[in-house]
Protein backbone atom coordinates (compact mmCIF):
# COMPACT_ATOMS: atom_id res chain seq x y z
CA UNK A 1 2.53 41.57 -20.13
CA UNK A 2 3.67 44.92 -21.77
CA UNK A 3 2.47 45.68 -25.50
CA UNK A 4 2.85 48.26 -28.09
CA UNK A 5 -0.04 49.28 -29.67
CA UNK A 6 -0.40 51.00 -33.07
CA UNK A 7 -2.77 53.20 -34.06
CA UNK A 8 -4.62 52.11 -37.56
CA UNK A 9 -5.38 54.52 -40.21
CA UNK A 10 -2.99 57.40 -38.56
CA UNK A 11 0.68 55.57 -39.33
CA UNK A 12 1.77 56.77 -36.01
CA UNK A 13 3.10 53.86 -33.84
CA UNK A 14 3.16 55.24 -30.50
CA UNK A 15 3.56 53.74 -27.22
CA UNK A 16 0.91 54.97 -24.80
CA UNK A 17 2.40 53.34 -21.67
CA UNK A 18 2.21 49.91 -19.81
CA UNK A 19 -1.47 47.20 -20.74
CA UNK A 20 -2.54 44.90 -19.21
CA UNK A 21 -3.46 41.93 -21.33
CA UNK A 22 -5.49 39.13 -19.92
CA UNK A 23 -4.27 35.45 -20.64
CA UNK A 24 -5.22 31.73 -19.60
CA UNK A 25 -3.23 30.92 -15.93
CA UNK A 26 -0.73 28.58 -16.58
CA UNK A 27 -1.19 25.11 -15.80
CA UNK A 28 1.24 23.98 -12.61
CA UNK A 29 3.80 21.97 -13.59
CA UNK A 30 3.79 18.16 -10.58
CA UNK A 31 6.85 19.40 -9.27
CA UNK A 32 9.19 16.42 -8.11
CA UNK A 33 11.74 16.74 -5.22
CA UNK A 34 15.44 17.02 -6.24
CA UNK A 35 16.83 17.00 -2.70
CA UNK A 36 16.85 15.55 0.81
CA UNK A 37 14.41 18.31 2.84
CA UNK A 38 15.01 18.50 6.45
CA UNK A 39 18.05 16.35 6.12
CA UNK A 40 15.15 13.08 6.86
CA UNK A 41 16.92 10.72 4.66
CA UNK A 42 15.71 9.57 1.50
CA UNK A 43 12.13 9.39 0.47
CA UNK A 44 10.81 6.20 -1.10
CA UNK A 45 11.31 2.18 -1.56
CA UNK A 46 14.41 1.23 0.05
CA UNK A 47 14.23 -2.32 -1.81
CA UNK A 48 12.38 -3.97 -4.70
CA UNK A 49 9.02 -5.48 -3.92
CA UNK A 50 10.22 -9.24 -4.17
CA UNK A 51 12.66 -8.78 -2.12
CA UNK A 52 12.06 -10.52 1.71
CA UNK A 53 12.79 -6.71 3.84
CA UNK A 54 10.30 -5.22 2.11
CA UNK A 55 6.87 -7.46 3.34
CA UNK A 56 5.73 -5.82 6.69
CA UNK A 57 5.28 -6.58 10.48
CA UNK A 58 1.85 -7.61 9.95
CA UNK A 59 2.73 -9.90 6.81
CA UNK A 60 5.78 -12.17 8.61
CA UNK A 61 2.81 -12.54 11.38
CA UNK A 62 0.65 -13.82 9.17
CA UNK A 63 3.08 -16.27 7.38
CA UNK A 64 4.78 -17.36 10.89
CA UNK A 65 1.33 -18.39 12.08
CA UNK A 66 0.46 -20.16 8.71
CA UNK A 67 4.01 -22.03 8.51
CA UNK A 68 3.37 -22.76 12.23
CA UNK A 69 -0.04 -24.37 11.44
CA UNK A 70 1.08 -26.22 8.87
CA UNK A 71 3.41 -28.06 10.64
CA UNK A 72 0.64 -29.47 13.21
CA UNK A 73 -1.83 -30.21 9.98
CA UNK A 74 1.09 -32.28 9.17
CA UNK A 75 1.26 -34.23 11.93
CA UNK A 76 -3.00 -34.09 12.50
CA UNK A 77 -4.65 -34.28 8.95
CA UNK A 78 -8.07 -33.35 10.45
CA UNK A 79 -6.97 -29.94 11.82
CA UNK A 80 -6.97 -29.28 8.00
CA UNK A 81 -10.77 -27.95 7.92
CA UNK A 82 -10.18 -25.04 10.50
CA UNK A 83 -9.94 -21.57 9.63
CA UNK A 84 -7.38 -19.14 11.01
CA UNK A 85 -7.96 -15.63 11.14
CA UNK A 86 -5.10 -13.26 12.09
CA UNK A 87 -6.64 -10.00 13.54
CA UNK A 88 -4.82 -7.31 15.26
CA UNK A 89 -6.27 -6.72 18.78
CA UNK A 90 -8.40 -8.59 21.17
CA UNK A 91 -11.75 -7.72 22.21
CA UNK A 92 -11.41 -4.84 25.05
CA UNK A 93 -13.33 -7.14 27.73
CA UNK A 94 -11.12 -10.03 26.82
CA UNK A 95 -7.45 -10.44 26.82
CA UNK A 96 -6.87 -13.32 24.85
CA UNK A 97 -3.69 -14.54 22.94
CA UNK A 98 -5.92 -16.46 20.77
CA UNK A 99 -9.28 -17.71 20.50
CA UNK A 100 -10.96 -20.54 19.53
CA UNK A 101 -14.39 -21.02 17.63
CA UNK A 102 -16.17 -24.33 17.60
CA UNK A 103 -18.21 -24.94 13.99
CA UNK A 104 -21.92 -23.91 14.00
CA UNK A 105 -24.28 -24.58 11.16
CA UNK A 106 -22.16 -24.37 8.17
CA UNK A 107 -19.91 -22.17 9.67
CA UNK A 108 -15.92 -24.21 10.28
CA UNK A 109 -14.47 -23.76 13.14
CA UNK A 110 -12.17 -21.08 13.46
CA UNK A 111 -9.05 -20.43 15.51
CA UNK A 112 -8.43 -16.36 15.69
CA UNK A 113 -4.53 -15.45 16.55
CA UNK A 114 -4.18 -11.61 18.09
CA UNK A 115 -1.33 -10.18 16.04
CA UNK A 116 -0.68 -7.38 18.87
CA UNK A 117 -1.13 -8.99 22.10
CA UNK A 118 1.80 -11.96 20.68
CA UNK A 119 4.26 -9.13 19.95
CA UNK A 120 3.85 -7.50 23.36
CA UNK A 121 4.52 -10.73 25.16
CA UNK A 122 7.53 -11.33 22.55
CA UNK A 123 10.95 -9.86 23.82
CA UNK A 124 12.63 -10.80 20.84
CA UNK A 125 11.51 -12.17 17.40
CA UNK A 126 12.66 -15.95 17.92
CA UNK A 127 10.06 -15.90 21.02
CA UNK A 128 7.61 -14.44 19.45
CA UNK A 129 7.80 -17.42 16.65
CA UNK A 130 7.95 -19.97 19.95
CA UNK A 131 5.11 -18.08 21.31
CA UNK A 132 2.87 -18.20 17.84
CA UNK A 133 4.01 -22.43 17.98
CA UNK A 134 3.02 -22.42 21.69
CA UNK A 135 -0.42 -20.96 20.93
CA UNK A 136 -1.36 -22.69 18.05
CA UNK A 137 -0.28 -26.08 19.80
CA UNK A 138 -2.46 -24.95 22.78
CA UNK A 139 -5.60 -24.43 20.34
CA UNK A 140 -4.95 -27.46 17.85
CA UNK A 141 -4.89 -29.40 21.34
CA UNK A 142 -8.17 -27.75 22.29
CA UNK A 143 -9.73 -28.35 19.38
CA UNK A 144 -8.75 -32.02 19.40
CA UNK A 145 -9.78 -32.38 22.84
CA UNK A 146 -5.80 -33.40 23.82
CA UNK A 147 -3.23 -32.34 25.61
CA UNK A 148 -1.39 -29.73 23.83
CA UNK A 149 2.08 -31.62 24.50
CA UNK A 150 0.26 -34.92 22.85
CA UNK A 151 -0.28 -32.46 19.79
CA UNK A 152 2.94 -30.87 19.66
CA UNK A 153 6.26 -32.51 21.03
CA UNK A 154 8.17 -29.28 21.63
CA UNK A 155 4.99 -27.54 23.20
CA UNK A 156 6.01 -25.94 26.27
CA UNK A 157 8.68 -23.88 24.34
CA UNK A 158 7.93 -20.58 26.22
């Protein structure tokens, strides 16, 4: 920043070149993007929240395998008491669709869907919602001590 200084007590305003003055750094402005960089596309939410698109892979999983289930608690109130756990890949030494837990001292039973090793096996996404009935059937039936076709009509969909 240039100044010119006066002298005090002589009158004489003279300029004795260029200072330097010393000032707080400005404080950075967020800056907020005004165009499409790289020519990607645009940035951000494509839809509102409440909209259907906008609820991911793993979500419809979870809600296919819950709608699924409650179709054979339906039909078989006393599946009602079992827990379903949706988890995303099997155990490395085990490669299970699903797996089922018996109860154990005041734990339920539980009945644990792998979210991954369904969509592999899934060429499209009307088998893979076959496959999640299929598996569920298979582990109702197991549960029940049945045949899975007694369990579900439709069973062998896949």
């Amino acid at each position: 920043m240039l100044t010119r200084v006066a002298h005090r007590g002589t009158g004489i305003d003279h300029d004795p070149g260029p200072t330097v003055v010393w000032s707080e750094p400005r404080t950075l402005q967020p800056r907020t993007r005004r165009r499409d960089r790289r020519s990607r596309g645009i940035r951000g939410p494509l839809a509102p929240r409440a909209v259907p698109i906008t609820r991911s892979r793993s979500i419809r999983f979870d809600e296919q395998v819950l709608s699924a289930w409650d179709l054979l608690v339906a039909v078989h109130p006393q599946l009602q008491f079992i827990d379903i756990a949706v988890s995303d890949v099997p155990e490395p030494g085990d490669p299970a669709l699903s797996v089922f837990d018996p109860a154990d001292a005041g734990v339920p039973a539980r009945i644990t869907v792998y979210r991954w090793a369904l969509e592999v096996r899934a060429s499209t996404p009307g088998h893979l919602r076959d496959l999640i009935k299929d598996v569920m059937a298979e582990q109702a039936a197991a549960f029940l001590g049945a045949d899975a076709h007694a369990v579900d009509y439709g069973y062998p969909r896949v």
